[in-house]
C-alpha atoms as a PDB file:
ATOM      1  CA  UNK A   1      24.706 -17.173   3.922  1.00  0.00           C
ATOM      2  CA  UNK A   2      26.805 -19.904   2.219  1.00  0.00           C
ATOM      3  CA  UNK A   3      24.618 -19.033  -0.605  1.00  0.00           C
ATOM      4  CA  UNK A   4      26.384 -15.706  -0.567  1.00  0.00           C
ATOM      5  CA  UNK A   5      29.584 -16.413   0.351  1.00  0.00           C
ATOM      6  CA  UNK A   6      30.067 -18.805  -2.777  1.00  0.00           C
ATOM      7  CA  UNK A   7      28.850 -16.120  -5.464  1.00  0.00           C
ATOM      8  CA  UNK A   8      30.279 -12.598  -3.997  1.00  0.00           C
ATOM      9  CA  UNK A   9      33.137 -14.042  -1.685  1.00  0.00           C
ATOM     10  CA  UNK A  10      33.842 -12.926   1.767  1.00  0.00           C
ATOM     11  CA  UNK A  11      34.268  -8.876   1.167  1.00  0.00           C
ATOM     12  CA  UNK A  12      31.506  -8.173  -0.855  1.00  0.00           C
ATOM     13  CA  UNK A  13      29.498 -10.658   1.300  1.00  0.00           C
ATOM     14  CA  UNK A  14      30.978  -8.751   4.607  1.00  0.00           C
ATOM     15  CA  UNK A  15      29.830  -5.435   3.035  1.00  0.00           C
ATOM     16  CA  UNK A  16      26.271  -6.340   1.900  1.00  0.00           C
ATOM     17  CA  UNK A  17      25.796  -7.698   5.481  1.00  0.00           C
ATOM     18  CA  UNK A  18      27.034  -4.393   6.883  1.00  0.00           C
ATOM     19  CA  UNK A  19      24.704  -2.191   4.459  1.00  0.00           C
ATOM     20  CA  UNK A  20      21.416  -4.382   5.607  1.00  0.00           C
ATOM     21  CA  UNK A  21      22.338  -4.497   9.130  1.00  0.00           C
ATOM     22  CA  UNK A  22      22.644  -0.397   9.271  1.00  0.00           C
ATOM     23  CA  UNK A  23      19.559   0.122   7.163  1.00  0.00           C
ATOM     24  CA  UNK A  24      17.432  -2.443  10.019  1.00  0.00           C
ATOM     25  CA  UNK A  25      19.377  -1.252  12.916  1.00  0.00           C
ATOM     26  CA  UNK A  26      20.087   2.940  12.587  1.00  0.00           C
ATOM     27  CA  UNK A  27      17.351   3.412   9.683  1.00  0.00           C
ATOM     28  CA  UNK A  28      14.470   1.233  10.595  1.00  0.00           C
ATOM     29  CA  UNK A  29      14.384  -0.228  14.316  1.00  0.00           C
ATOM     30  CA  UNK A  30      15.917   2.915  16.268  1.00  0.00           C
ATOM     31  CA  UNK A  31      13.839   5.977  15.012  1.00  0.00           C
ATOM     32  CA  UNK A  32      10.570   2.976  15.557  1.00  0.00           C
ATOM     33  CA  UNK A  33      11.838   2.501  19.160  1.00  0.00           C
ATOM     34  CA  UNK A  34      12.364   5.926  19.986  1.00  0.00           C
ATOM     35  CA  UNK A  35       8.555   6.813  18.563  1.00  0.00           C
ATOM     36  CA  UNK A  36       7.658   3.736  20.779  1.00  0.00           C
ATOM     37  CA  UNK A  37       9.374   5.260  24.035  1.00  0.00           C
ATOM     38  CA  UNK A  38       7.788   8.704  23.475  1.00  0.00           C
ATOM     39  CA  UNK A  39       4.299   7.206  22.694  1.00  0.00           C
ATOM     40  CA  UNK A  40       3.510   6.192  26.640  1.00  0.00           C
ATOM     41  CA  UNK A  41       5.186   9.857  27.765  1.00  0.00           C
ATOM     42  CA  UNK A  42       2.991  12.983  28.098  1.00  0.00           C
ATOM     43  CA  UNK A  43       3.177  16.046  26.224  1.00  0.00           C
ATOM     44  CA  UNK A  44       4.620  18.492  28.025  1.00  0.00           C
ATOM     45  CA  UNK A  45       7.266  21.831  27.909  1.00  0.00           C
ATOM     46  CA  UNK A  46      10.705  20.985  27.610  1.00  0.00           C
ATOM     47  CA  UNK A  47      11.400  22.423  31.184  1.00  0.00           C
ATOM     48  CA  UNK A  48       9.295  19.446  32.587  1.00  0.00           C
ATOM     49  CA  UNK A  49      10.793  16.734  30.591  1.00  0.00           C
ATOM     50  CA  UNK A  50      12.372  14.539  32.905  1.00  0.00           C
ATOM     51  CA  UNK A  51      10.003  16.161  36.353  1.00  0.00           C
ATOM     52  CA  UNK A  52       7.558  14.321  38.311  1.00  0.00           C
ATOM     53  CA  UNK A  53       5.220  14.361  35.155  1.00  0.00           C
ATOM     54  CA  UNK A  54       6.842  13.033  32.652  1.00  0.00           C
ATOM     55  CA  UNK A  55       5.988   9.376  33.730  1.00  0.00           C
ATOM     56  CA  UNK A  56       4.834   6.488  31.400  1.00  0.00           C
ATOM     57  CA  UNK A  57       1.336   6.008  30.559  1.00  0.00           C
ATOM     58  CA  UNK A  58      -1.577   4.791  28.399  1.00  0.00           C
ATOM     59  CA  UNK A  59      -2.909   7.840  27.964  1.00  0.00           C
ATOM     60  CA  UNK A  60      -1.899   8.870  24.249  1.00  0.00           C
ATOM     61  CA  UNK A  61      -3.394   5.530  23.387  1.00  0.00           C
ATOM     62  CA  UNK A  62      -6.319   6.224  25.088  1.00  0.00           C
ATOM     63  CA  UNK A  63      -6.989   9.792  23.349  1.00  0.00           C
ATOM     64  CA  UNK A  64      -7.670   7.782  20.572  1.00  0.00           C
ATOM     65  CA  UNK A  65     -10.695   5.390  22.195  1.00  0.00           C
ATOM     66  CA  UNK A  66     -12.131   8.536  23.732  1.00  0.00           C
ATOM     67  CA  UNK A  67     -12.800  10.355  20.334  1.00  0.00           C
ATOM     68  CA  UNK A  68     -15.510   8.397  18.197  1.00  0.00           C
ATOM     69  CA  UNK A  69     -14.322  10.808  15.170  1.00  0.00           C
ATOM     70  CA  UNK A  70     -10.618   9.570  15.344  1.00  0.00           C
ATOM     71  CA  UNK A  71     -12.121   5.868  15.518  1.00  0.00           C
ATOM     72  CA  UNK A  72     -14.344   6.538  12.577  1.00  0.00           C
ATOM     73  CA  UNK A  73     -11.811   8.276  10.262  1.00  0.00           C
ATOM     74  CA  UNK A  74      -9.801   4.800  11.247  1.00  0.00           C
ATOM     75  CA  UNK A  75     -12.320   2.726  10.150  1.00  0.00           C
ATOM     76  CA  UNK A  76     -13.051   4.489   6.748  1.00  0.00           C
ATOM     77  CA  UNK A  77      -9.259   4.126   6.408  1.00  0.00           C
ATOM     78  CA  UNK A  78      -8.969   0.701   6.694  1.00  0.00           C
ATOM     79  CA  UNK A  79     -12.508   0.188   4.989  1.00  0.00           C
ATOM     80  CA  UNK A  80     -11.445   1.813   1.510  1.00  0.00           C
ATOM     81  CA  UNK A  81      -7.759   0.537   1.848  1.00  0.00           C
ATOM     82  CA  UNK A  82      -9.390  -2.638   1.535  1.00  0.00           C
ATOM     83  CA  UNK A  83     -11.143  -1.261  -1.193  1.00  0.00           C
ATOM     84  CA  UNK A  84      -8.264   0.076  -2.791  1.00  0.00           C
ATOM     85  CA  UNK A  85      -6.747  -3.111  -2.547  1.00  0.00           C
ATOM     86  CA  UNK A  86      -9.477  -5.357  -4.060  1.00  0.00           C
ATOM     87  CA  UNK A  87      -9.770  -2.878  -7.273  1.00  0.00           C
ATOM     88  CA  UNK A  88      -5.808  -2.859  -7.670  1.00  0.00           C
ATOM     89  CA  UNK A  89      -6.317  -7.248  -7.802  1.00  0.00           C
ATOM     90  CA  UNK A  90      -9.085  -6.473 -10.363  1.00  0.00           C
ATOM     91  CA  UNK A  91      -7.555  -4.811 -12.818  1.00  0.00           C
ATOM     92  CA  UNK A  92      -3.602  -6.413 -11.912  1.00  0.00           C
ATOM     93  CA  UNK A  93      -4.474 -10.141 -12.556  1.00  0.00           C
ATOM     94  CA  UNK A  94      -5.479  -9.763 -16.196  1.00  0.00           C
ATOM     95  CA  UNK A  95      -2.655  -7.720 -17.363  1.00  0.00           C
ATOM     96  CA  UNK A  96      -0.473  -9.874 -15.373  1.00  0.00           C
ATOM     97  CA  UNK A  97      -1.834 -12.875 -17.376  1.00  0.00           C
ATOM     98  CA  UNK A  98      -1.706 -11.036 -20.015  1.00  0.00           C
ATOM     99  CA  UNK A  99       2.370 -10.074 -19.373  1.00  0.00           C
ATOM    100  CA  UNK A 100       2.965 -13.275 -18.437  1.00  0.00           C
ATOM    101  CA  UNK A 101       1.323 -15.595 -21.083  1.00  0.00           C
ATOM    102  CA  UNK A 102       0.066 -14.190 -24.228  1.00  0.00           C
ATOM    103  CA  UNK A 103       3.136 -11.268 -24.721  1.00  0.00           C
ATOM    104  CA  UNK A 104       5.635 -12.079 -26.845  1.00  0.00           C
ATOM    105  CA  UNK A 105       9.327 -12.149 -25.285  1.00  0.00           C
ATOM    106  CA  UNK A 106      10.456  -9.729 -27.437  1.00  0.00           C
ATOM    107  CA  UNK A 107       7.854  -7.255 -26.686  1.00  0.00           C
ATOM    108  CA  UNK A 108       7.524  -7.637 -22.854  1.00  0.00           C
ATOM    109  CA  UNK A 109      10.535  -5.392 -21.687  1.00  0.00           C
ATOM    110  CA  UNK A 110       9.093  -2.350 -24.054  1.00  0.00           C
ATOM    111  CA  UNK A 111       5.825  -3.172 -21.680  1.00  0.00           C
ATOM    112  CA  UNK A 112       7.350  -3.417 -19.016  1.00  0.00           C
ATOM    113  CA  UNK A 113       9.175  -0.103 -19.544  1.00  0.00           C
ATOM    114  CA  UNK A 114       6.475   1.297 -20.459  1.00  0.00           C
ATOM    115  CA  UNK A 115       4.520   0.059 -17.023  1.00  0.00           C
ATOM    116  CA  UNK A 116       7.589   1.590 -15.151  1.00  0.00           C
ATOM    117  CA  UNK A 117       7.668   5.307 -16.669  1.00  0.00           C
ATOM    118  CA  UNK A 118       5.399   6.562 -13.791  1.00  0.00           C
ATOM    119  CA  UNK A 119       7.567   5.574 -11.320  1.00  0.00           C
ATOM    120  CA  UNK A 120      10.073   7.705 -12.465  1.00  0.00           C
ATOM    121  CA  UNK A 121       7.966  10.507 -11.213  1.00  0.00           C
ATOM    122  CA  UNK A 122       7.709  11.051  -7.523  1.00  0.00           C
ATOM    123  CA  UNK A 123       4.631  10.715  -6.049  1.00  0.00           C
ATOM    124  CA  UNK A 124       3.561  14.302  -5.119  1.00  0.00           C
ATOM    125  CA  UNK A 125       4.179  14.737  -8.851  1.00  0.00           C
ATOM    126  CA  UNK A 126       1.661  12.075  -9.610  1.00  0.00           C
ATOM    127  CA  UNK A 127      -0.815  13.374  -7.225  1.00  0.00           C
ATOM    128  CA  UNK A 128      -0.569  16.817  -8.064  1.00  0.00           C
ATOM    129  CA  UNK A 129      -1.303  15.251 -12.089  1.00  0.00           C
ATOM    130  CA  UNK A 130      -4.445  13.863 -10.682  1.00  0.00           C
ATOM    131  CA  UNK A 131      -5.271  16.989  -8.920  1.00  0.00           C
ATOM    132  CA  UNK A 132      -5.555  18.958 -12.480  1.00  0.00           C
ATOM    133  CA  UNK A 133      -6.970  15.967 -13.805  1.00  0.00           C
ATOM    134  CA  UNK A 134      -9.773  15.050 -11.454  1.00  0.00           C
ATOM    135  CA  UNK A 135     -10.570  19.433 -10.854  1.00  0.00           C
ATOM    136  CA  UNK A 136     -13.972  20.584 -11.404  1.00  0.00           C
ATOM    137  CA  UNK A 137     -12.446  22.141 -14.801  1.00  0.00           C
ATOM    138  CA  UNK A 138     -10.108  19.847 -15.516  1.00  0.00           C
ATOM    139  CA  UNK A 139      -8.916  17.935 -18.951  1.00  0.00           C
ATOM    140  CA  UNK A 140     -11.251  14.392 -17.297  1.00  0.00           C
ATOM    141  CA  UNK A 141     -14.623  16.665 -17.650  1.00  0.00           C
ATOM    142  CA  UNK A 142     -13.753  18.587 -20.400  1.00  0.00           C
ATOM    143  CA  UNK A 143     -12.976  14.882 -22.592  1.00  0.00           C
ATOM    144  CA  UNK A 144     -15.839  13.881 -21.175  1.00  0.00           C
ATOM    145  CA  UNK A 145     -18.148  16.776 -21.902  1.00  0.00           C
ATOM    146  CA  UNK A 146     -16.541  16.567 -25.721  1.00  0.00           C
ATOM    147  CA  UNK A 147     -18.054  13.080 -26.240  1.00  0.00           C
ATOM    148  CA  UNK A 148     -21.710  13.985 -24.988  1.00  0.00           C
ATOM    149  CA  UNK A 149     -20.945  11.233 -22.328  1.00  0.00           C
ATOM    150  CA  UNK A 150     -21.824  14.520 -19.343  1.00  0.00           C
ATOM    151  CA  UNK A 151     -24.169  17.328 -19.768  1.00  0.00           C
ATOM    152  CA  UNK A 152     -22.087  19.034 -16.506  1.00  0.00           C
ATOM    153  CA  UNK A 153     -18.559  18.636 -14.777  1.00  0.00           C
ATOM    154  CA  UNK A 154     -18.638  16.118 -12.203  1.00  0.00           C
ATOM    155  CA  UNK A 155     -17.212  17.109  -8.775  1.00  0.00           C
ATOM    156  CA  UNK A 156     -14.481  13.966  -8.869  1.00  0.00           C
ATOM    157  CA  UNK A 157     -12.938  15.582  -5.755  1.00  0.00           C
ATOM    158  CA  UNK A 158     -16.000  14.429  -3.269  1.00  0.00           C
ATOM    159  CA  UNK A 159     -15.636  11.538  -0.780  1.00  0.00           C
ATOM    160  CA  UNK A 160     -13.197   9.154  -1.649  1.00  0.00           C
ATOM    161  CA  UNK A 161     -13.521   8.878  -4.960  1.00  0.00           C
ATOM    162  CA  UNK A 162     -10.410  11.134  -6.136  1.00  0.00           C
ATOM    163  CA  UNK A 163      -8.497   9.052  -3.230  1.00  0.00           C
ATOM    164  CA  UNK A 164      -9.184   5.864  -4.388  1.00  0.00           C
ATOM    165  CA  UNK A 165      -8.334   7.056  -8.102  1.00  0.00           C
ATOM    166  CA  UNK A 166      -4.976   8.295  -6.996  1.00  0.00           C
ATOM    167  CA  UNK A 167      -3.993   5.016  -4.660  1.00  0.00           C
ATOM    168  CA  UNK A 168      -4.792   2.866  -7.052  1.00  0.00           C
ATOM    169  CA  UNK A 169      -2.757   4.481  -9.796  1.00  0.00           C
ATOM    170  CA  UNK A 170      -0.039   4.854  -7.322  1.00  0.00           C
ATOM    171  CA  UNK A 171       0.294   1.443  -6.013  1.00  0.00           C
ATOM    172  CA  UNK A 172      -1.317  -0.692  -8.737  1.00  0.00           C
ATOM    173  CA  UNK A 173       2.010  -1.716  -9.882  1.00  0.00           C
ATOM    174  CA  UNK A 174       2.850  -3.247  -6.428  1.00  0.00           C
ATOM    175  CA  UNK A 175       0.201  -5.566  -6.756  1.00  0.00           C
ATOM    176  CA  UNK A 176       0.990  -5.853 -10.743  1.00  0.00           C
ATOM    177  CA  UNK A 177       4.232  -7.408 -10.726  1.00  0.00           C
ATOM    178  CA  UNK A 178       4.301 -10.065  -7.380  1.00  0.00           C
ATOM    179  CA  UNK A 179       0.875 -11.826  -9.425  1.00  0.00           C
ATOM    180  CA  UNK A 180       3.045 -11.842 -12.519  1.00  0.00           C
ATOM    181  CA  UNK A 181       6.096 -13.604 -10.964  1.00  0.00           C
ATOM    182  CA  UNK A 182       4.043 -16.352  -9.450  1.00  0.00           C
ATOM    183  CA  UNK A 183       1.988 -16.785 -13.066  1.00  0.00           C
ATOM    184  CA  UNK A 184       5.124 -16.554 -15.045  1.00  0.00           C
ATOM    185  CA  UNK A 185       6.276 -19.615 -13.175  1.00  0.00           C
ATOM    186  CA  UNK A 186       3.005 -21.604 -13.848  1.00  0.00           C
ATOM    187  CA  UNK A 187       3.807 -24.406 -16.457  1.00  0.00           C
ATOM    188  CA  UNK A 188       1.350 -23.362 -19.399  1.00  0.00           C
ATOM    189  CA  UNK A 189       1.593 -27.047 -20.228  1.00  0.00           C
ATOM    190  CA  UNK A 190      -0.952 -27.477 -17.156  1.00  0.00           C
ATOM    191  CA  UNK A 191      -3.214 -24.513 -19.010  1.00  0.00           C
ATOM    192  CA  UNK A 192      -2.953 -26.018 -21.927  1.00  0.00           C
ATOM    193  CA  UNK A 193      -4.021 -29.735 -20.555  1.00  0.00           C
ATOM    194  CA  UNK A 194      -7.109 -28.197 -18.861  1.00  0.00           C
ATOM    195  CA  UNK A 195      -8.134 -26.680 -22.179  1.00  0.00           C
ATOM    196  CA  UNK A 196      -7.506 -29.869 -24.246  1.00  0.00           C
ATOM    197  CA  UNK A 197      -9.729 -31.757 -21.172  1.00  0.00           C
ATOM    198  CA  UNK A 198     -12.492 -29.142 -21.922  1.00  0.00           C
ATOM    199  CA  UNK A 199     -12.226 -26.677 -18.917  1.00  0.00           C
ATOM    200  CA  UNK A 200     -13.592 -23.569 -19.757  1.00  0.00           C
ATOM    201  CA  UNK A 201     -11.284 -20.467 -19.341  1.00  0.00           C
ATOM    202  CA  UNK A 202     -13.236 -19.228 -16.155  1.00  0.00           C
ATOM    203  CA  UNK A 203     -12.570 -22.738 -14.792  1.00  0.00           C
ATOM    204  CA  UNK A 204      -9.020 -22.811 -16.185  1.00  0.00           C
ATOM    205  CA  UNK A 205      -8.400 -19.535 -14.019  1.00  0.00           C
ATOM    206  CA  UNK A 206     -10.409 -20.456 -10.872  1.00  0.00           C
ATOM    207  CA  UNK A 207      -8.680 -23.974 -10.553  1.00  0.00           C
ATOM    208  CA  UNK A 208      -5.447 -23.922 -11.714  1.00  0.00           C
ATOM    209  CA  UNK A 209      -4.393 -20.758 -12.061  1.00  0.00           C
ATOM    210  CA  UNK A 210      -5.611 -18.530  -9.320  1.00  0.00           C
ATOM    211  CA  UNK A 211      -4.215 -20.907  -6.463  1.00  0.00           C
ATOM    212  CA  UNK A 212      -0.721 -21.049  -8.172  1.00  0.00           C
ATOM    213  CA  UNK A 213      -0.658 -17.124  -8.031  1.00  0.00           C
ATOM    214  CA  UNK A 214      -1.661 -16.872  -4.188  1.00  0.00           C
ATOM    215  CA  UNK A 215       1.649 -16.207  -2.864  1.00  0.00           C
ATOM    216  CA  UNK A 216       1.630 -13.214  -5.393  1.00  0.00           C
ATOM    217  CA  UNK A 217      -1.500 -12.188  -4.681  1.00  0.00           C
ATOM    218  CA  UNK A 218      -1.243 -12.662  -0.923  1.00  0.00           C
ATOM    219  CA  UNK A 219       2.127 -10.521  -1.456  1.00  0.00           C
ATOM    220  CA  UNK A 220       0.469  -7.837  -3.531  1.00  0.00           C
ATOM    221  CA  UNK A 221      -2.478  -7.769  -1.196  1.00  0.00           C
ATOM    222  CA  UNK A 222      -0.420  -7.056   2.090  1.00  0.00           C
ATOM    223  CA  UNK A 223       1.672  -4.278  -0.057  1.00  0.00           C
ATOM    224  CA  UNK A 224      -0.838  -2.541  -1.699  1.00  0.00           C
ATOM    225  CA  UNK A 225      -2.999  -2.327   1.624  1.00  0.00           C
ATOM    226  CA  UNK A 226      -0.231  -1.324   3.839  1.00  0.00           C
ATOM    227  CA  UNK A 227       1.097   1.524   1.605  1.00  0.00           C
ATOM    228  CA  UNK A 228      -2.822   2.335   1.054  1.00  0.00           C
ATOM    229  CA  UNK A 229      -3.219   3.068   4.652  1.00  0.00           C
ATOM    230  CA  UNK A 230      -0.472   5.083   5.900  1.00  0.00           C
ATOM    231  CA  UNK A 231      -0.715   7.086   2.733  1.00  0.00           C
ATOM    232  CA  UNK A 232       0.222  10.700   3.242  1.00  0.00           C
ATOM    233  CA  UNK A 233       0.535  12.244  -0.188  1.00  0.00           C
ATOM    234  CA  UNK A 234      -2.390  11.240  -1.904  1.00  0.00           C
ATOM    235  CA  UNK A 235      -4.843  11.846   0.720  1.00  0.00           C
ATOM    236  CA  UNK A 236      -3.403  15.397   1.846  1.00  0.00           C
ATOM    237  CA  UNK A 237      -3.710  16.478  -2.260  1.00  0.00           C
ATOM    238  CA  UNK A 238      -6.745  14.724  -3.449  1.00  0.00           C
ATOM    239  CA  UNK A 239      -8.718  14.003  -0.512  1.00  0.00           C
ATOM    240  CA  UNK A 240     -11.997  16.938   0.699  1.00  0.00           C
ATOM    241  CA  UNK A 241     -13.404  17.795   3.681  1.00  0.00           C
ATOM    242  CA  UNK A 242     -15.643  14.850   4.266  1.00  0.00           C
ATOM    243  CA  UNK A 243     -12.930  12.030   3.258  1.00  0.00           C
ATOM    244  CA  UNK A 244     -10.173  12.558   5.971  1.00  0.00           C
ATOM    245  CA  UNK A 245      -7.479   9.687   6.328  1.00  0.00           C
ATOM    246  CA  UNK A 246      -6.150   8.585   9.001  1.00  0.00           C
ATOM    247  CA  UNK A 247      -2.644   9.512   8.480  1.00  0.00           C
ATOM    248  CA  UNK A 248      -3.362  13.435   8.002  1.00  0.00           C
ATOM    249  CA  UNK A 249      -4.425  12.971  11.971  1.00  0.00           C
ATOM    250  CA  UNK A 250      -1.222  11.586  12.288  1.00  0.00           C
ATOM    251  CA  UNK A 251       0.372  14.537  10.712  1.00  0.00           C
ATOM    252  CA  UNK A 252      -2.019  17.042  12.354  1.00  0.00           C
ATOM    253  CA  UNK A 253      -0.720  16.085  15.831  1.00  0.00           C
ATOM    254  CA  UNK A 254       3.395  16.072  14.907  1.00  0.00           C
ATOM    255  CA  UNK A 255       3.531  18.980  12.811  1.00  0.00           C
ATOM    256  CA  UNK A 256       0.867  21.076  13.349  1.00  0.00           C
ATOM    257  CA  UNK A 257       0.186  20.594  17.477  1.00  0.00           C
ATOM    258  CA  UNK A 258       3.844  19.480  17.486  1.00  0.00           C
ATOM    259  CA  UNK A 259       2.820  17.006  19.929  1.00  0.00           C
ATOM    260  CA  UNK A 260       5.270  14.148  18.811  1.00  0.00           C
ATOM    261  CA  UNK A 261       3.686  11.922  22.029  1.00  0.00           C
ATOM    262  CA  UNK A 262      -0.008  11.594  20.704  1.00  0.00           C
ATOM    263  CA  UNK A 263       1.366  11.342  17.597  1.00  0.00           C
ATOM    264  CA  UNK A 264       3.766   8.383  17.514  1.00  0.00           C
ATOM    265  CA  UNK A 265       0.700   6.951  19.751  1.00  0.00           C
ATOM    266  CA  UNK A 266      -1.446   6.839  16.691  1.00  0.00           C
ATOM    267  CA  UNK A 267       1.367   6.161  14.170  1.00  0.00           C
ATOM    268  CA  UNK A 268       1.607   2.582  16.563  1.00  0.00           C
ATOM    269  CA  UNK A 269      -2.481   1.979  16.821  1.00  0.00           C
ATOM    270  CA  UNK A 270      -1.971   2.484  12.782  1.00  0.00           C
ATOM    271  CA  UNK A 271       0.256  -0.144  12.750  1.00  0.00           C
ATOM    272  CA  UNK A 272      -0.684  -2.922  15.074  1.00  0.00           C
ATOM    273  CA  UNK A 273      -4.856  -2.724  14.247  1.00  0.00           C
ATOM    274  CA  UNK A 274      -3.396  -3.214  10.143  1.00  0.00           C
ATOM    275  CA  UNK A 275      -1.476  -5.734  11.209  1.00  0.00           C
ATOM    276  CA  UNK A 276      -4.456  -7.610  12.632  1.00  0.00           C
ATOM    277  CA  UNK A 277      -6.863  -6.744   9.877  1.00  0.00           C
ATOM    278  CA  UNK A 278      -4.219  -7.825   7.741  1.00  0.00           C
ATOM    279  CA  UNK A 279      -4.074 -11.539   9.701  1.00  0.00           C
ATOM    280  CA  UNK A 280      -7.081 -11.919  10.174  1.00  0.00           C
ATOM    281  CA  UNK A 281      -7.810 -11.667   6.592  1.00  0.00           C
ATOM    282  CA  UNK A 282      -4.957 -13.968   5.533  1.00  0.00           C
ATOM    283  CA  UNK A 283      -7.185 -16.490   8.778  1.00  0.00           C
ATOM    284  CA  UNK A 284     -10.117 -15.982   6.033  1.00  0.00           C
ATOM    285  CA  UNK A 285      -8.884 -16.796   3.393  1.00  0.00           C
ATOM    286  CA  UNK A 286      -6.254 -19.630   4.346  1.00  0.00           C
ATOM    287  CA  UNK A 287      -3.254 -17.470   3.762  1.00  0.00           C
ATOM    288  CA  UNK A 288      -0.025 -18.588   5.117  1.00  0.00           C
ATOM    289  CA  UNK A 289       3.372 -16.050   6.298  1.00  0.00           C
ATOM    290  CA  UNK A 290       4.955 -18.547   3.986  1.00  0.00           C
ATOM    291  CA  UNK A 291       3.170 -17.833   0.729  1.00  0.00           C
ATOM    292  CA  UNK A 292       3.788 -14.391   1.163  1.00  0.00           C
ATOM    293  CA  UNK A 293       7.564 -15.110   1.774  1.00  0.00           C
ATOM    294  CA  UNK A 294       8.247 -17.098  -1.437  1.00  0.00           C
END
């Protein structure tokens, strides 16, 4: 806070702590605890709201437990999320080290620009661009059927493969640029001295680098897996029959039963059973809240 009050003085300080505060508060904490309250209340007509039913229970949650195809669709959720989120690491650390140590300084905001252009798309946009790309006759097996690399189109939009395309397009980036802050503050002289000692460049990266960028990859991680998971977008436009994710259940039960109280119920289990996958795999891997907070 002093912090703030010494570069933006005591008005613009008083106003930026305003802004944040209703963002949390009215934005963030109040629609969560209201979706909270209604979770543990039945569904019922709105001339029994408030009656002798509408009492606090478990039962939302326990819809859930009872129905193995709601716990399976979870599962595959969290299982290609993770997926997701391992392929966004593989092809985000190079180009970060790339960005961060081989670009010139001149030409890395024309990259970086050039990294950023998708964003300026919204992400139904984006999806529906994979939609045409990725259809049975689309422009993906037509290029491919032009360079003799496929006799027939390939049915991209089976599974999860057109999911996983489209998440990892969408939030490669968020994994992409928390890696490059932590490598662009690696001294290269330390690179450099394990080269002159011999290292070879897979060593270089496994020892030196690698745990200097673990509170960006431990960052990028938690993002990219978080947004991967509750999903809406991508999964409603590229997903078939046999890949449902677990937030179109979510959406089924709001919008199309219009039964907000199951709903929020699942929109919680969503949240909490990421949140321990999540810790448990920072337990694994000897992750810290801290590294993830620099």
């Amino acid at each position: 806070m002093s912090d703030l009050l010494r570069r933006y003085g005591t008005t613009m300080t008083t106003l930026i702590c305003l802004l944040t505060g209703f963002w949390l508060i009215i934005l963030v904490i109040l629609p969560n605890l209201y979706l909270f309250e209604n979770s543990f209340r039945p569904y019922l007509p709105v001339a029994e709201m408030g009656g002798p039913k509408d009492v606090y229970s478990f039962n939302n949650y326990m819809t859930f437990f009872e129905s193995p195809i709601h716990i399976s669709v979870f599962l595959w959720t969290v299982a290609y999320s993770a997926l997701v989120t391992a392929l966004c690491f593989f092809f985000a650390y190079p180009l970060a080290y790339f960005l961060s140590k081989k670009v010139s300084a001149r030409s890395l905001p024309t990259l970086f620009l050039v990294l950023t252009i998708p964003l300026w798309v919204s992400e139904i946009m984006r999806s529906f661009a994979w939609f045409i790309i990725l259809s049975l006759k689309g422009p993906l097996n037509f290029l491919l059927m032009s360079v003799d690399i496929i006799d027939k189109p390939i049915r991209w939009m089976t599974g999860f493969r057109s999911v996983m395309i489209g998440l990892i397009y969408t939030y490669v980036l968020f994994m992409l640029f928390p890696i490059y802050n932590a490598i662009q503050s690696l001294d290269t002289n330390q690179i450099e001295a394990a080269e002159d000692l011999g290292a070879p460049w897979w060593r270089i990266h496994w020892r030196v680098i690698l745990p200097h960028a673990k509170p960006g990859i431990a960052s990028g991680s938690v993002m990219v897996f978080m947004l991967s998971a509750g999903s809406i977008l991508v999964p409603s436009l590229l997903a078939s029959t046999n890949s449902r994710w677990f937030t179109e259940i979510i959406q089924q039960w709001i919008f199309e039963s219009l039964d907000w109280n199951t709903g929020s119920a699942y929109a919680f289990l969503l949240l909490i059973l990421c949140t321990v996958f999540v810790t448990v795999v920072m337990r694994v891997f000897r992750v810290k809240l801290s590294d993830i907070a620099k």
